[in-house]
N, C-alpha and C. Protein backbone atom coordinates (compact mmCIF):
# COMPACT_ATOMS: atom_id res chain seq x y z
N UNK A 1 -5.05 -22.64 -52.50
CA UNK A 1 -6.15 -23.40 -53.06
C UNK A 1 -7.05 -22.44 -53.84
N UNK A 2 -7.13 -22.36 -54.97
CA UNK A 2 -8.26 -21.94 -55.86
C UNK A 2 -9.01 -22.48 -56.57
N UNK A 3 -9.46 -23.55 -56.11
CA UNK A 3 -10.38 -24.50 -56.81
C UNK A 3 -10.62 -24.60 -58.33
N UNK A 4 -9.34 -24.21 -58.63
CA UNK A 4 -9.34 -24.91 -60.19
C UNK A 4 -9.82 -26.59 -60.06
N UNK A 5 -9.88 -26.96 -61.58
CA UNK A 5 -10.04 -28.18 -62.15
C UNK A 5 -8.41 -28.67 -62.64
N UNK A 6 -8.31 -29.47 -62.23
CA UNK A 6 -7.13 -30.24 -62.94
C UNK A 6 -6.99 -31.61 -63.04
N UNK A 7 -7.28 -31.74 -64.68
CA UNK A 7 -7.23 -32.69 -65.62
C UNK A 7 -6.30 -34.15 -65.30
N UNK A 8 -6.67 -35.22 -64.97
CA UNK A 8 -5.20 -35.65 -64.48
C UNK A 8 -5.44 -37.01 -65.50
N UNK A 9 -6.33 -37.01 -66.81
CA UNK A 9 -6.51 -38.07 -67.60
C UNK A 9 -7.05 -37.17 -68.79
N UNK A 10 -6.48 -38.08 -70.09
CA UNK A 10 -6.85 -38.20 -70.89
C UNK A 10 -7.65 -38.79 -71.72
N UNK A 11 -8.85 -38.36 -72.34
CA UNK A 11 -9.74 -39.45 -72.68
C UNK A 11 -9.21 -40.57 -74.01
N UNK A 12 -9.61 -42.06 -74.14
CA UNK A 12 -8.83 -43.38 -74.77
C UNK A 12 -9.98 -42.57 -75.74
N UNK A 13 -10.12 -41.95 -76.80
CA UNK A 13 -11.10 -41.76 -77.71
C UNK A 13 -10.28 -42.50 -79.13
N UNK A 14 -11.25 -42.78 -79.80
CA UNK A 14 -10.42 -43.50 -81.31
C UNK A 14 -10.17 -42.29 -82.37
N UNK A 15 -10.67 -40.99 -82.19
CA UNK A 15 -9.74 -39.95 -82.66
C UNK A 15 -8.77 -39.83 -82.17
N UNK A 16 -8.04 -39.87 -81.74
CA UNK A 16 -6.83 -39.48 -81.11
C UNK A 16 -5.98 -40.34 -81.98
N UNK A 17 -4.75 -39.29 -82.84
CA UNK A 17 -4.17 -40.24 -83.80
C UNK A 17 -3.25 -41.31 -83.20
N UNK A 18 -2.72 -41.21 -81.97
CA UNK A 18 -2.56 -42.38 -81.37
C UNK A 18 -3.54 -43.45 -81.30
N UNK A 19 -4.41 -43.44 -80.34
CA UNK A 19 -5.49 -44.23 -80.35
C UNK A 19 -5.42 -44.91 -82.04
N UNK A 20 -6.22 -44.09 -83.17
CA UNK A 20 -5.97 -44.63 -84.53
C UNK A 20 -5.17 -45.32 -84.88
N UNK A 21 -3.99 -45.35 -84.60
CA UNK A 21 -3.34 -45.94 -85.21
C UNK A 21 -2.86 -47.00 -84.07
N UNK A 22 -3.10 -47.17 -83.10
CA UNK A 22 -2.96 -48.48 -82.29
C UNK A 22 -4.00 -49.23 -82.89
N UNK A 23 -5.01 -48.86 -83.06
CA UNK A 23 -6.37 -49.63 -83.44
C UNK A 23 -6.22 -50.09 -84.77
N UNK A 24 -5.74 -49.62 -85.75
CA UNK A 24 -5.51 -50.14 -87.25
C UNK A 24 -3.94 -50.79 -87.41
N UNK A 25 -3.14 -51.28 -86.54
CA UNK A 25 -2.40 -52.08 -86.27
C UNK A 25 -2.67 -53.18 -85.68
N UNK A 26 -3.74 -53.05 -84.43
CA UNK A 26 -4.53 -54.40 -84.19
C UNK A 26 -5.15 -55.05 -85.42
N UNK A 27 -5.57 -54.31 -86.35
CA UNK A 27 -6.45 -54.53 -87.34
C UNK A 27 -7.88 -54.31 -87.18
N UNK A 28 -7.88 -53.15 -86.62
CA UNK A 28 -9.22 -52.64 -86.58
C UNK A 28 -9.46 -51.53 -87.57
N UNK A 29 -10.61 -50.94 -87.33
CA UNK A 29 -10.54 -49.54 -88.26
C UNK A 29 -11.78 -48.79 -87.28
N UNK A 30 -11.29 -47.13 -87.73
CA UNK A 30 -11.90 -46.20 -87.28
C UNK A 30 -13.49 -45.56 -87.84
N UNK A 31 -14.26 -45.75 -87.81
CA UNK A 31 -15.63 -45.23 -88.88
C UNK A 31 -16.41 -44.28 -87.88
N UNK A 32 -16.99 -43.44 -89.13
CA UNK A 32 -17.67 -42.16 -88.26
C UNK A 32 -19.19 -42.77 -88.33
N UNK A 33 -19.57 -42.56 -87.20
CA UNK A 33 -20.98 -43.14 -87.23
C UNK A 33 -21.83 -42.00 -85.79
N UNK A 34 -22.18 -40.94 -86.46
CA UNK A 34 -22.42 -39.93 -84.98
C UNK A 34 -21.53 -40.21 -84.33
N UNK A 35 -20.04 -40.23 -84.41
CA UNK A 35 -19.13 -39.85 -83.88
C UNK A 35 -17.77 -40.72 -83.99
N UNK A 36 -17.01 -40.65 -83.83
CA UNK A 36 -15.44 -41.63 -83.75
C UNK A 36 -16.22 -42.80 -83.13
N UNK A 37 -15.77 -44.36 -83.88
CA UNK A 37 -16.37 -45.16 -83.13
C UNK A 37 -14.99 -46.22 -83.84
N UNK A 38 -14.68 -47.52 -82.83
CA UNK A 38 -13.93 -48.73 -83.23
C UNK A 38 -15.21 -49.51 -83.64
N UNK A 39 -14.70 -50.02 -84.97
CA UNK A 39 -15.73 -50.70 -85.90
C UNK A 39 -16.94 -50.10 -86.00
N UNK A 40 -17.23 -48.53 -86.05
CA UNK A 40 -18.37 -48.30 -86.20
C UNK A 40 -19.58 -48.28 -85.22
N UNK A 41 -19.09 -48.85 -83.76
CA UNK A 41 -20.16 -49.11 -82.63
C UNK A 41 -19.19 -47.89 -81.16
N UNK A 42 -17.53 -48.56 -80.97
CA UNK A 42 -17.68 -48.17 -79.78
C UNK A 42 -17.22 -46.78 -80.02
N UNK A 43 -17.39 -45.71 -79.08
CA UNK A 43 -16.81 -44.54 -78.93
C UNK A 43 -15.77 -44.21 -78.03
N UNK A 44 -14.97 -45.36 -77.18
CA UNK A 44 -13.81 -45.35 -76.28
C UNK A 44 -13.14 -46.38 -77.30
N UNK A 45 -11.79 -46.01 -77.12
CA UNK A 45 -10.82 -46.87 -77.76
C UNK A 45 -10.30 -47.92 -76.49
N UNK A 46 -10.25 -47.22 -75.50
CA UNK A 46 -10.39 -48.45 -74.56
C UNK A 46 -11.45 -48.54 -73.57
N UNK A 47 -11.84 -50.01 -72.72
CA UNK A 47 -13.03 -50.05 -72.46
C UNK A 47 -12.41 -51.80 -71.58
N UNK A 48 -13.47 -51.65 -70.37
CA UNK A 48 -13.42 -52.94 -69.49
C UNK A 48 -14.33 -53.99 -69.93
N UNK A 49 -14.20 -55.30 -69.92
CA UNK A 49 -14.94 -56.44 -70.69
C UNK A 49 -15.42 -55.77 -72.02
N UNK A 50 -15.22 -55.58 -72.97
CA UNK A 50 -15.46 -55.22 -74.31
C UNK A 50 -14.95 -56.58 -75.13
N UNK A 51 -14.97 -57.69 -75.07
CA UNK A 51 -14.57 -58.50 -75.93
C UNK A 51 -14.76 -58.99 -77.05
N UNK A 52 -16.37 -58.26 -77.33
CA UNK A 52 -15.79 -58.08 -78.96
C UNK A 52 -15.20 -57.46 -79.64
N UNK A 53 -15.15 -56.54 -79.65
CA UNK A 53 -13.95 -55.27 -79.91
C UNK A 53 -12.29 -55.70 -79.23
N UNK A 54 -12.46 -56.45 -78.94
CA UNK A 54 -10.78 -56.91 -78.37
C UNK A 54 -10.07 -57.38 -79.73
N UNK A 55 -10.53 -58.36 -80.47
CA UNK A 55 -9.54 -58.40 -81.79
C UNK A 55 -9.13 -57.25 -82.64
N UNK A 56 -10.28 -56.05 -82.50
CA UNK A 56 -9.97 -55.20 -82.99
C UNK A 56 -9.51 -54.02 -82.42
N UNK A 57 -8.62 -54.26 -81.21
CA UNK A 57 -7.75 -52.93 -81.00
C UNK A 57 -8.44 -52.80 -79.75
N UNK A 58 -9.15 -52.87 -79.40
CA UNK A 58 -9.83 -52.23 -77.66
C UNK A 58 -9.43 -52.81 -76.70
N UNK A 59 -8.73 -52.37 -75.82
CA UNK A 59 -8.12 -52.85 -75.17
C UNK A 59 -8.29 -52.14 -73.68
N UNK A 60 -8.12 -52.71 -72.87
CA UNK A 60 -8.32 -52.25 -71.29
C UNK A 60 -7.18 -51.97 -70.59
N UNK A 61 -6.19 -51.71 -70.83
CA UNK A 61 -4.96 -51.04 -70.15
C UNK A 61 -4.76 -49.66 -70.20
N UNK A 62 -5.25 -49.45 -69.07
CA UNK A 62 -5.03 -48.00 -68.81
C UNK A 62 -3.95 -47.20 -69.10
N UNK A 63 -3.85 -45.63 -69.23
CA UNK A 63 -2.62 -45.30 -69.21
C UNK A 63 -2.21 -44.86 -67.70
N UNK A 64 -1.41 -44.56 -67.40
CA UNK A 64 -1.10 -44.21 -65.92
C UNK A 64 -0.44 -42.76 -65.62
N UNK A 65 -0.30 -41.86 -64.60
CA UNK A 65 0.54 -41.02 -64.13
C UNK A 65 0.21 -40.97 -62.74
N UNK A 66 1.74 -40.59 -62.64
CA UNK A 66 1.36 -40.31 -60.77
C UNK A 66 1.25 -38.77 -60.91
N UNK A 67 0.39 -38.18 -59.55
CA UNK A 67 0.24 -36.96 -58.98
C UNK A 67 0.10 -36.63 -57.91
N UNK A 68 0.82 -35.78 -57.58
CA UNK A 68 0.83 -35.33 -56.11
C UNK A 68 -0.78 -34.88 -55.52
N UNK A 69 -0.77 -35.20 -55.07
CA UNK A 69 -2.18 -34.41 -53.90
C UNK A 69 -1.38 -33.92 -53.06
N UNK A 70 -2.45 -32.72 -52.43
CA UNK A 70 -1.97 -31.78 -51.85
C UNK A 70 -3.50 -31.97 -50.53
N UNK A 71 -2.36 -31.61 -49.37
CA UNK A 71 -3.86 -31.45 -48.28
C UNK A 71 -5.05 -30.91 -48.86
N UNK A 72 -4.68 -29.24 -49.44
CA UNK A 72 -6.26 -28.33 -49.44
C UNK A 72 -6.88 -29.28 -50.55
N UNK A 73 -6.62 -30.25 -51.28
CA UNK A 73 -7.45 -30.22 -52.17
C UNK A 73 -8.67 -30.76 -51.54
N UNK A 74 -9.56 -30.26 -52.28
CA UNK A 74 -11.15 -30.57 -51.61
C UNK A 74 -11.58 -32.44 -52.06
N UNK A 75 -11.16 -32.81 -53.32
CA UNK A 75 -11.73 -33.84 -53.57
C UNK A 75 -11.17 -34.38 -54.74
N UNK A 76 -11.49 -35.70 -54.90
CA UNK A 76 -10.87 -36.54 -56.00
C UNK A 76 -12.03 -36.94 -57.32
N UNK A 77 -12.13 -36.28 -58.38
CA UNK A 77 -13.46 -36.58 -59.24
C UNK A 77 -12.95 -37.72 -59.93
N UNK A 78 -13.85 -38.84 -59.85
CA UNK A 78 -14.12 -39.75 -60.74
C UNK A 78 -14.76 -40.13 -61.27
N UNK A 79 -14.83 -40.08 -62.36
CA UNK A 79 -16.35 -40.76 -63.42
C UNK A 79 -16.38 -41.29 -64.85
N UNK A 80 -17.31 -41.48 -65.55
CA UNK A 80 -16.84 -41.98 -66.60
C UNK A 80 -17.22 -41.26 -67.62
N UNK A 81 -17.22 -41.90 -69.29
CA UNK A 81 -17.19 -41.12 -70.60
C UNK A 81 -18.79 -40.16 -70.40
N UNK A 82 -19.77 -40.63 -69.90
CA UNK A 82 -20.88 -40.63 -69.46
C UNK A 82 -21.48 -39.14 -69.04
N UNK A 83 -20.22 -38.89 -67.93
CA UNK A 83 -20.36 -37.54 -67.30
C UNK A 83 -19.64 -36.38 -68.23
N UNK A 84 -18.32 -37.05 -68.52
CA UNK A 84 -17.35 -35.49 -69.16
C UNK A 84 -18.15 -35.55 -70.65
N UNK A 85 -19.27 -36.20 -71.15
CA UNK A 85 -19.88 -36.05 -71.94
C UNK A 85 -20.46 -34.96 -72.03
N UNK A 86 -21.11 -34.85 -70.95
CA UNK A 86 -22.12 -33.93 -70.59
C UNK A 86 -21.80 -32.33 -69.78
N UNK A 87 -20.79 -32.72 -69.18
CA UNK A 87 -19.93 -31.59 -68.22
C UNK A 87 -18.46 -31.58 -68.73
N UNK A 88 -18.14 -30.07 -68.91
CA UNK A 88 -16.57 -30.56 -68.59
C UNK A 88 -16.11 -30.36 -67.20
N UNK A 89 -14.99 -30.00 -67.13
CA UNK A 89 -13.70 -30.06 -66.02
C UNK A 89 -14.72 -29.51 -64.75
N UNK A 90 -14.79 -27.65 -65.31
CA UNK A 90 -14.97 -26.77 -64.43
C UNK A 90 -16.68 -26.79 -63.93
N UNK A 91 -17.58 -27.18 -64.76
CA UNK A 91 -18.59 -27.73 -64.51
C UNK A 91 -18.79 -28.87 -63.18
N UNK A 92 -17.92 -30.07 -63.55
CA UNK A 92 -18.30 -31.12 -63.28
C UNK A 92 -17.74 -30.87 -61.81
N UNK A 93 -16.22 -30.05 -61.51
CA UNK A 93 -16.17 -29.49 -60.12
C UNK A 93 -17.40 -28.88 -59.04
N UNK A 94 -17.66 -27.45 -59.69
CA UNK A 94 -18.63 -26.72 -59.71
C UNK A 94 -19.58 -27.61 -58.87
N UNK A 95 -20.47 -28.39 -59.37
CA UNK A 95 -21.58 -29.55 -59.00
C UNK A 95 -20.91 -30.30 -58.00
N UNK A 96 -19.51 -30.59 -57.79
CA UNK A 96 -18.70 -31.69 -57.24
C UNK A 96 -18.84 -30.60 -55.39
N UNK A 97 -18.66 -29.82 -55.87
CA UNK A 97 -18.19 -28.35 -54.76
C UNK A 97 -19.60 -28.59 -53.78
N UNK A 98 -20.51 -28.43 -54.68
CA UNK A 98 -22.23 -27.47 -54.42
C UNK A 98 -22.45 -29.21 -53.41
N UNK A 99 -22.30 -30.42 -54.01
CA UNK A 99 -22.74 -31.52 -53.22
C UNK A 99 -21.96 -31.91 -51.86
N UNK A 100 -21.13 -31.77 -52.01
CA UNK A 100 -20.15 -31.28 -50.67
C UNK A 100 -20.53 -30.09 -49.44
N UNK A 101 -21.07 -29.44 -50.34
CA UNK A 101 -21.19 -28.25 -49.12
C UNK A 101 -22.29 -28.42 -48.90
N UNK A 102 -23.04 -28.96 -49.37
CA UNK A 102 -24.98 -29.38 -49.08
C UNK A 102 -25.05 -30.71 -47.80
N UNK A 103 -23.89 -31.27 -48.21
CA UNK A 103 -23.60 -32.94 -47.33
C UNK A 103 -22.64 -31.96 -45.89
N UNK A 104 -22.40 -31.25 -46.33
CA UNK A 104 -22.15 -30.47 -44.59
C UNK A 104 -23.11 -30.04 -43.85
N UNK A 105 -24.46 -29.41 -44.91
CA UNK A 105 -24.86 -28.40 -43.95
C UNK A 105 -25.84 -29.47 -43.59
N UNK A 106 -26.06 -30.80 -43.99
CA UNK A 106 -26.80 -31.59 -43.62
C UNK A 106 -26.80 -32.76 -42.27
């Protein structure tokens, strides 16, 4: 166990020339507006109840992989566009680590 970070998702962003081009086959389009956005508003190419953006390519089907867990691992991070906004990987561990060991000594 060395408390790496490991990535086990990829973010649905509408740069991603996949993403792009799923989205302009729905018949959507990609516009820069402070950042990659579907139609100019969203910044996830996919997204839960988004139904206006549903004719145009946004869609809520996840992608999937399986992964092994392993006993030592300390923990499972989940969160949304929100956090890895702000933190990445080794960060968002880091903080993940420090609240864990604070909820022990408590």
């Amino acid at each position: 166990m060395n408390g790496a970070a490991i990535a086990l998702t990829d973010d649905h962003k509408p740069e991603r020339p996949d993403e792009r081009a799923r989205i302009r086959a729905a018949g959507g389009q990609v516009f820069w507006h402070g950042g990659h956005r579907v139609m100019g508003v969203l910044s996830m190419s996919r997204a839960l109840g988004d139904s206006l953006l549903k004719p145009f390519g946004v869609i809520a089907t996840p992608e999937i992989c399986d992964a092994a867990r392993h006993p030592d691992d300390l923990f499972l991070l989940l969160a949304t566009d929100g956090l890895w906004a702000a933190l990445d990987n080794d960060a968002a561990v880091k903080l993940a680590r420090r609240c864990k060991q604070a909820a022990a000594t408590t």
